[in-house]
PDB file of N, CA and C in Angstrom:
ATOM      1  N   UNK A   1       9.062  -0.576  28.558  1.00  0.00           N
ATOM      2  CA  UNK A   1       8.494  -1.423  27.532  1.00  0.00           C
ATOM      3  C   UNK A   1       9.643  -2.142  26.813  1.00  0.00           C
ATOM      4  N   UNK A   2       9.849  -3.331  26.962  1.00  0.00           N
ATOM      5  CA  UNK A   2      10.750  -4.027  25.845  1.00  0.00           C
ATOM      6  C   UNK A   2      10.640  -3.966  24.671  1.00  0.00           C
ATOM      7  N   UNK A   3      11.739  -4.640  24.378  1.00  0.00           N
ATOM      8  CA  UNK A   3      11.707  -4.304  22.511  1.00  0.00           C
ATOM      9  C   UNK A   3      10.761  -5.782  21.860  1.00  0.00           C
ATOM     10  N   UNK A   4      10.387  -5.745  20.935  1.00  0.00           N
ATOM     11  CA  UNK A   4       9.864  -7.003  20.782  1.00  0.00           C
ATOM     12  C   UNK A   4      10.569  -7.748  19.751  1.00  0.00           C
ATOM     13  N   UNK A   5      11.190  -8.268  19.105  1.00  0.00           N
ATOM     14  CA  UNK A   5      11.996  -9.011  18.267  1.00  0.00           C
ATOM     15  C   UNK A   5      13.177  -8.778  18.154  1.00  0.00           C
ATOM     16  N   UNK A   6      14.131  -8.490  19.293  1.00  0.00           N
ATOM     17  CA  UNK A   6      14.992  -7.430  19.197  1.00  0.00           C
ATOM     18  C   UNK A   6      15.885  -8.099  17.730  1.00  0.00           C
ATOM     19  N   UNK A   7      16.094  -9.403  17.272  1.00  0.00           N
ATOM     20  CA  UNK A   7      17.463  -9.741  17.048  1.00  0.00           C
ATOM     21  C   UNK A   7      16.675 -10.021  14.877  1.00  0.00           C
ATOM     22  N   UNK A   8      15.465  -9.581  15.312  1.00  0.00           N
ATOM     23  CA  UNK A   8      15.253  -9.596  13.633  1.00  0.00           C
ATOM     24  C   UNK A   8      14.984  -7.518  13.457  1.00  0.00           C
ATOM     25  N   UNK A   9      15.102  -6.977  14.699  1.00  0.00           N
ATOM     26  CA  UNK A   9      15.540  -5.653  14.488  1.00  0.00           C
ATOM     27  C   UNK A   9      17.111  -5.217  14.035  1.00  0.00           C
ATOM     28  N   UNK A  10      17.920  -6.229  15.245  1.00  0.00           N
ATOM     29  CA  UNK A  10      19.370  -6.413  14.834  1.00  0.00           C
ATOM     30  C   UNK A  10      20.043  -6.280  13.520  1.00  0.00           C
ATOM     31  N   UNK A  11      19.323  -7.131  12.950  1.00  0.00           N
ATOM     32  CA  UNK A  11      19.309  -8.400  11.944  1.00  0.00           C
ATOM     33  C   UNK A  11      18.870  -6.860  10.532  1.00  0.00           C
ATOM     34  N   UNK A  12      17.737  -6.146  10.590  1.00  0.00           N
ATOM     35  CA  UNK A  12      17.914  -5.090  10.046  1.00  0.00           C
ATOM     36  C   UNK A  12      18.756  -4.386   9.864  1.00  0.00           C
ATOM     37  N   UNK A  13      19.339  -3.837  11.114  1.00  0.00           N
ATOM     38  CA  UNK A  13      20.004  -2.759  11.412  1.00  0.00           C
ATOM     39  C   UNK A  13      21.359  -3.159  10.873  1.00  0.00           C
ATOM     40  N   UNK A  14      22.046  -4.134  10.641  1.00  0.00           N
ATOM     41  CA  UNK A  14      23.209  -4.932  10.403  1.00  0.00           C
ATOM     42  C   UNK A  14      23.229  -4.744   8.846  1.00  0.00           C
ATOM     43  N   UNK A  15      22.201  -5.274   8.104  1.00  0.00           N
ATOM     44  CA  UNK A  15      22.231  -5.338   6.889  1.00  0.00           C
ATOM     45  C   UNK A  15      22.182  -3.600   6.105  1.00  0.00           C
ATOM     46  N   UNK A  16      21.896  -2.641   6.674  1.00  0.00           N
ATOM     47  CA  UNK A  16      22.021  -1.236   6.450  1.00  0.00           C
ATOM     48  C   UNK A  16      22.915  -0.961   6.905  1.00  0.00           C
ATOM     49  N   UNK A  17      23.873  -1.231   7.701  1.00  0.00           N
ATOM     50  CA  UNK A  17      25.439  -1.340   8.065  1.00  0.00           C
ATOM     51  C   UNK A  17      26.026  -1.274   6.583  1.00  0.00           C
ATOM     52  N   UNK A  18      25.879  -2.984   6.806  1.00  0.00           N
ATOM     53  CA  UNK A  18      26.440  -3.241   5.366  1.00  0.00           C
ATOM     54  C   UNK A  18      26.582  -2.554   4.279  1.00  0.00           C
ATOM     55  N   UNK A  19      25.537  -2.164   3.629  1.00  0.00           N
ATOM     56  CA  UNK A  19      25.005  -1.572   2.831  1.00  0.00           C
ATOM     57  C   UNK A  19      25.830  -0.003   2.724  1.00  0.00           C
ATOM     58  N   UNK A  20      26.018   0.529   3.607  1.00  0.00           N
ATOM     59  CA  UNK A  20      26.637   1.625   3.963  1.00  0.00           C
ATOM     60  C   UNK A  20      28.022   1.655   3.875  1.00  0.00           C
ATOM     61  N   UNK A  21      28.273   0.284   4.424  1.00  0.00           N
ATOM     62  CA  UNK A  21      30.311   0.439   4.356  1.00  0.00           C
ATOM     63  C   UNK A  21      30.338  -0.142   2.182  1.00  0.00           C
ATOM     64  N   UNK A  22      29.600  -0.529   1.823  1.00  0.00           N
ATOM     65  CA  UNK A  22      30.108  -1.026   0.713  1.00  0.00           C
ATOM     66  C   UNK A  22      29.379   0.724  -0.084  1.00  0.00           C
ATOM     67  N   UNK A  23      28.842   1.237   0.277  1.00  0.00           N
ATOM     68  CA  UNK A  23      28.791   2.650  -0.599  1.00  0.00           C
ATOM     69  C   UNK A  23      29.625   3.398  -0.196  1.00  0.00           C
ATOM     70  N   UNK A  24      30.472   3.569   0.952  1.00  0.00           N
ATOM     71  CA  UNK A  24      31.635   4.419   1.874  1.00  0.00           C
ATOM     72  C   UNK A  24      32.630   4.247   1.168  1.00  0.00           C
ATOM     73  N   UNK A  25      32.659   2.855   1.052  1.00  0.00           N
ATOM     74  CA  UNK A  25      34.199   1.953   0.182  1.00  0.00           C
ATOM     75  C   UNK A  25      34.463   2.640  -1.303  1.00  0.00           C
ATOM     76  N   UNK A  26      32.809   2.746  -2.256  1.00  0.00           N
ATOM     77  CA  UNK A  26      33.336   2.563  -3.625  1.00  0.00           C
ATOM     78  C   UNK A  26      33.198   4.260  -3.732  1.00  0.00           C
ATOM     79  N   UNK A  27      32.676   5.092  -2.244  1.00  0.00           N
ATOM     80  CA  UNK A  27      32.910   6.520  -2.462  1.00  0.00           C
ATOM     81  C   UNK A  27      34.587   6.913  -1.911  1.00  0.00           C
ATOM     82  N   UNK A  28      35.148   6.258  -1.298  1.00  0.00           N
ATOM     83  CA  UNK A  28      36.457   6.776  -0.887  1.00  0.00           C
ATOM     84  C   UNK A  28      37.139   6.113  -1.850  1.00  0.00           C
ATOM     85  N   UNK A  29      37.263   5.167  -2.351  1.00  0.00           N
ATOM     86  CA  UNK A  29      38.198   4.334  -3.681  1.00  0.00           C
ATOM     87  C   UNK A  29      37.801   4.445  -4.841  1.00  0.00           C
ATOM     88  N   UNK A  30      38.326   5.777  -5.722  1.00  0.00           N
ATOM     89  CA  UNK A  30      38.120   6.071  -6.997  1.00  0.00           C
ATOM     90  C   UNK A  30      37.902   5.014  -7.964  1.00  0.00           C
ATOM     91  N   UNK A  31      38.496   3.968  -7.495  1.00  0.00           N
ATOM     92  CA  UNK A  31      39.018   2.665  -8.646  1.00  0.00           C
ATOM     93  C   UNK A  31      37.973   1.700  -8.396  1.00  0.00           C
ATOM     94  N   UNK A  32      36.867   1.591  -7.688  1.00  0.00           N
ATOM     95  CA  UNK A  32      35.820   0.888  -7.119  1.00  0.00           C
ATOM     96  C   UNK A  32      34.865   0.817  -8.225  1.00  0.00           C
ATOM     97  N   UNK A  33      34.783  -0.579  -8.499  1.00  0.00           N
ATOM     98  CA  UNK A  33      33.558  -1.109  -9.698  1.00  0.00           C
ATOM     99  C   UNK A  33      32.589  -0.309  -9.017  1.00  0.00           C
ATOM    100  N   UNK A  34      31.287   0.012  -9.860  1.00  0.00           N
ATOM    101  CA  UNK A  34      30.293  -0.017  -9.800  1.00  0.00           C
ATOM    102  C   UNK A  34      29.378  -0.823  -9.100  1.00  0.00           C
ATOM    103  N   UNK A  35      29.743  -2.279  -9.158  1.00  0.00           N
ATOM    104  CA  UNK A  35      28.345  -2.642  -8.789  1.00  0.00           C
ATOM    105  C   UNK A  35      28.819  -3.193  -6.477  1.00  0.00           C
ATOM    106  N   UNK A  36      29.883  -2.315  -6.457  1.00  0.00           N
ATOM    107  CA  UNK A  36      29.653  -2.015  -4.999  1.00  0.00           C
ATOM    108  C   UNK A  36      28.749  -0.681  -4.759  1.00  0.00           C
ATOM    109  N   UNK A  37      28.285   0.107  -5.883  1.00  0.00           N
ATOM    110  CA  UNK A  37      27.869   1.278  -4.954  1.00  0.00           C
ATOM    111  C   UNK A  37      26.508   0.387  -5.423  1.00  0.00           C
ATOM    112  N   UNK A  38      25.852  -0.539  -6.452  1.00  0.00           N
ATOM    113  CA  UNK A  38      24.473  -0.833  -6.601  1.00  0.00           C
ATOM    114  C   UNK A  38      24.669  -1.683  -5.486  1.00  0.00           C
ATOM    115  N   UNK A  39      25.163  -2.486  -4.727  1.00  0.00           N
ATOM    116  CA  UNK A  39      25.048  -3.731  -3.951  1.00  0.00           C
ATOM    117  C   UNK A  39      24.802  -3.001  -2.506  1.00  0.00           C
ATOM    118  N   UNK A  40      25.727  -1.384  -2.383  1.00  0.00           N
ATOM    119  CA  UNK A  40      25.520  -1.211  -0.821  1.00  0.00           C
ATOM    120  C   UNK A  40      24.046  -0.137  -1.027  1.00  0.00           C
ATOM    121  N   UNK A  41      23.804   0.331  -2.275  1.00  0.00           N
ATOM    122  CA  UNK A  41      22.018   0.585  -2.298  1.00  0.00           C
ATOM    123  C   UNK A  41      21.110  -0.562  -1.890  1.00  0.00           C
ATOM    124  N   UNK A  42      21.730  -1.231  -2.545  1.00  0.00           N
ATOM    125  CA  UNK A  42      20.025  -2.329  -2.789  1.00  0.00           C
ATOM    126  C   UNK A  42      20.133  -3.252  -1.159  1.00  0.00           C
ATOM    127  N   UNK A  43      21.341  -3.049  -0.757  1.00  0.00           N
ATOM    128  CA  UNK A  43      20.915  -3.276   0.681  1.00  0.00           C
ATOM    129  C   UNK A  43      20.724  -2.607   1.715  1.00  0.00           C
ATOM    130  N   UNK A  44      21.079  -1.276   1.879  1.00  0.00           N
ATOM    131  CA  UNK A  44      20.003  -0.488   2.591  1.00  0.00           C
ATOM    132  C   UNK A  44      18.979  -0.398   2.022  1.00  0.00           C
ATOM    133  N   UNK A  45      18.652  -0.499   1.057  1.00  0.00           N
ATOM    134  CA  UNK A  45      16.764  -0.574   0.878  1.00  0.00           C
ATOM    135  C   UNK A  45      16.509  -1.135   1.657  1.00  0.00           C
ATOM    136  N   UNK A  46      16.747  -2.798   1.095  1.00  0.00           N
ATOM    137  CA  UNK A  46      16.436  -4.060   1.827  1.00  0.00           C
ATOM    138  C   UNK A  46      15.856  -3.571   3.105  1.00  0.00           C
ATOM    139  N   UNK A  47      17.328  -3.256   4.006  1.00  0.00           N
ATOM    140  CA  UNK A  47      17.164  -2.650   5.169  1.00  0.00           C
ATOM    141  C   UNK A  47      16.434  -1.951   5.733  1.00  0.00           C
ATOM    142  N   UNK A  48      16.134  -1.325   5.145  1.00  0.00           N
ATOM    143  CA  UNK A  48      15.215   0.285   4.867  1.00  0.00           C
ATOM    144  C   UNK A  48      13.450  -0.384   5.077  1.00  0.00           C
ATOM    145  N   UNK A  49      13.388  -1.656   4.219  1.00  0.00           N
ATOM    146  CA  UNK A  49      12.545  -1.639   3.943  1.00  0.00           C
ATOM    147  C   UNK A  49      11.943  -3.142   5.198  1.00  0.00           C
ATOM    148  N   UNK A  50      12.641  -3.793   5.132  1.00  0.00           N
ATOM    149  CA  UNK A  50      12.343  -4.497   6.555  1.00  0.00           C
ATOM    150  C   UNK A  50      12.266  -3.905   7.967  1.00  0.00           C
ATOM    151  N   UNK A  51      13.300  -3.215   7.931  1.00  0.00           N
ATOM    152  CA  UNK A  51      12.527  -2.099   9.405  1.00  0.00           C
ATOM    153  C   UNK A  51      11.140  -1.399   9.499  1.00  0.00           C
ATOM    154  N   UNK A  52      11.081  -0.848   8.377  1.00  0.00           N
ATOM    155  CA  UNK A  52       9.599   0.278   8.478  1.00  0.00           C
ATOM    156  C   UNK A  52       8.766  -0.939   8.037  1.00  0.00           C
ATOM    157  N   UNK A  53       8.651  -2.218   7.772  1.00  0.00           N
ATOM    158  CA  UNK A  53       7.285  -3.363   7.738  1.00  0.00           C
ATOM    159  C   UNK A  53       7.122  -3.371   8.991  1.00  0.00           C
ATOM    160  N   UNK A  54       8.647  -4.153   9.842  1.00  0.00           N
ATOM    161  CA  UNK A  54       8.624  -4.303  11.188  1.00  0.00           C
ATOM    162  C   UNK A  54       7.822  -3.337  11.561  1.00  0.00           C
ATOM    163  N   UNK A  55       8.449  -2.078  11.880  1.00  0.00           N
ATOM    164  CA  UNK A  55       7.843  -0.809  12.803  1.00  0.00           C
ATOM    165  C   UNK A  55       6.291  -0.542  12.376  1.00  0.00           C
ATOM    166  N   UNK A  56       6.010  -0.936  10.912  1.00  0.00           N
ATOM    167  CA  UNK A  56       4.718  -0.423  11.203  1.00  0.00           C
ATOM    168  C   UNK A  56       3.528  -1.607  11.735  1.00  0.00           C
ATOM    169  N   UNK A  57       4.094  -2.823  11.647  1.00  0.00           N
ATOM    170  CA  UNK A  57       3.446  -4.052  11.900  1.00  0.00           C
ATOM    171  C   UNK A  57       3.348  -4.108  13.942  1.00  0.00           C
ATOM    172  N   UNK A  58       4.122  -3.104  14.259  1.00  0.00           N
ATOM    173  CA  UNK A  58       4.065  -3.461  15.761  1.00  0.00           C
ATOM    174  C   UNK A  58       4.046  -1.734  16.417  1.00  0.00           C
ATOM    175  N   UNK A  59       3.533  -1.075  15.342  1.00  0.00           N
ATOM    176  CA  UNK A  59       3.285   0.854  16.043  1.00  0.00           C
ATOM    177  C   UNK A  59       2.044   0.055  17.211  1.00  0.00           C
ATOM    178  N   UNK A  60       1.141   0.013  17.455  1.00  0.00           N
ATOM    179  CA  UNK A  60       0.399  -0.146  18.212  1.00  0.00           C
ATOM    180  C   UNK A  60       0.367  -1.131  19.134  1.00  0.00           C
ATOM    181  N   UNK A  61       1.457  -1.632  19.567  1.00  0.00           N
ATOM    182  CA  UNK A  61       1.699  -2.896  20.340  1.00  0.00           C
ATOM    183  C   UNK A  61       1.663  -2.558  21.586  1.00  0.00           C
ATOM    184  N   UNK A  62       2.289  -1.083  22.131  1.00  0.00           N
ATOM    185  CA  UNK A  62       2.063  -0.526  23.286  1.00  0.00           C
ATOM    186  C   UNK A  62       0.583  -0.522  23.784  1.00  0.00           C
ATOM    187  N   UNK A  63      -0.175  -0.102  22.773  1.00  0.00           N
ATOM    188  CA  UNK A  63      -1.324   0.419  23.355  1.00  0.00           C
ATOM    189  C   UNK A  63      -2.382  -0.926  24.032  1.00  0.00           C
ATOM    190  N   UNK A  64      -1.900  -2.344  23.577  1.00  0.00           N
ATOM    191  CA  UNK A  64      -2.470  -3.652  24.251  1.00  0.00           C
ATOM    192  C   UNK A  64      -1.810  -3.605  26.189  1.00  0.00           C
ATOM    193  N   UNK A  65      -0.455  -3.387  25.847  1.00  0.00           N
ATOM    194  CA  UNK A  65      -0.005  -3.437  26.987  1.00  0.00           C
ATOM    195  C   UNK A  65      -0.438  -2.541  27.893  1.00  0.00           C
ATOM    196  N   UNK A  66      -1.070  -0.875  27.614  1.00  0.00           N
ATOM    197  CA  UNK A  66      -1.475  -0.104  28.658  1.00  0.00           C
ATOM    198  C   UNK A  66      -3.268  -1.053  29.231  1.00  0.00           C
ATOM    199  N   UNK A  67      -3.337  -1.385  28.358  1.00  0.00           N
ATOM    200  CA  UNK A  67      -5.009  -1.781  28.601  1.00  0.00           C
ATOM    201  C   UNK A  67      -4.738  -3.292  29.509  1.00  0.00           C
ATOM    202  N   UNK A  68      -3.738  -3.396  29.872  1.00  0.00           N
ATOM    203  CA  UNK A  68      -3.801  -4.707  30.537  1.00  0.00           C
ATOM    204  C   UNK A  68      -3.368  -4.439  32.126  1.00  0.00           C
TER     205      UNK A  68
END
């Protein structure tokens, strides 16, 4: 079964990257403003939260393809 949008899955998965190296950063660098650890939250949400729309907008996509 292929993936179906792969590059706005990408496109998720990238931005929770992100999100992750800028909370890694202001946890290994004592001297790290604050608003890197709010910036690499609020984009894994983001992230967080565009994947599971995706995933739940296409859970049943298989089940067209067995019926065909």
């Amino acid at each position: 079964m292929p993936i179906k949008n792969n590059t706005k899955q990408l496109f998720n998965g990238l931005i929770i990257v992100i999100g992750a190296a800028f909370l890694l950063y202001s946890l290994m660098d004592s001297d790290a403003n604050l608003w890197f650890q709010i910036v690499g939250l609020v984009f894994m949400m983001f992230g967080a939260y565009r994947a599971s729309s995706h995933w739940t907008a296409h859970k049943d996509d298989h089940l067209s393809e067995e019926e065909e």
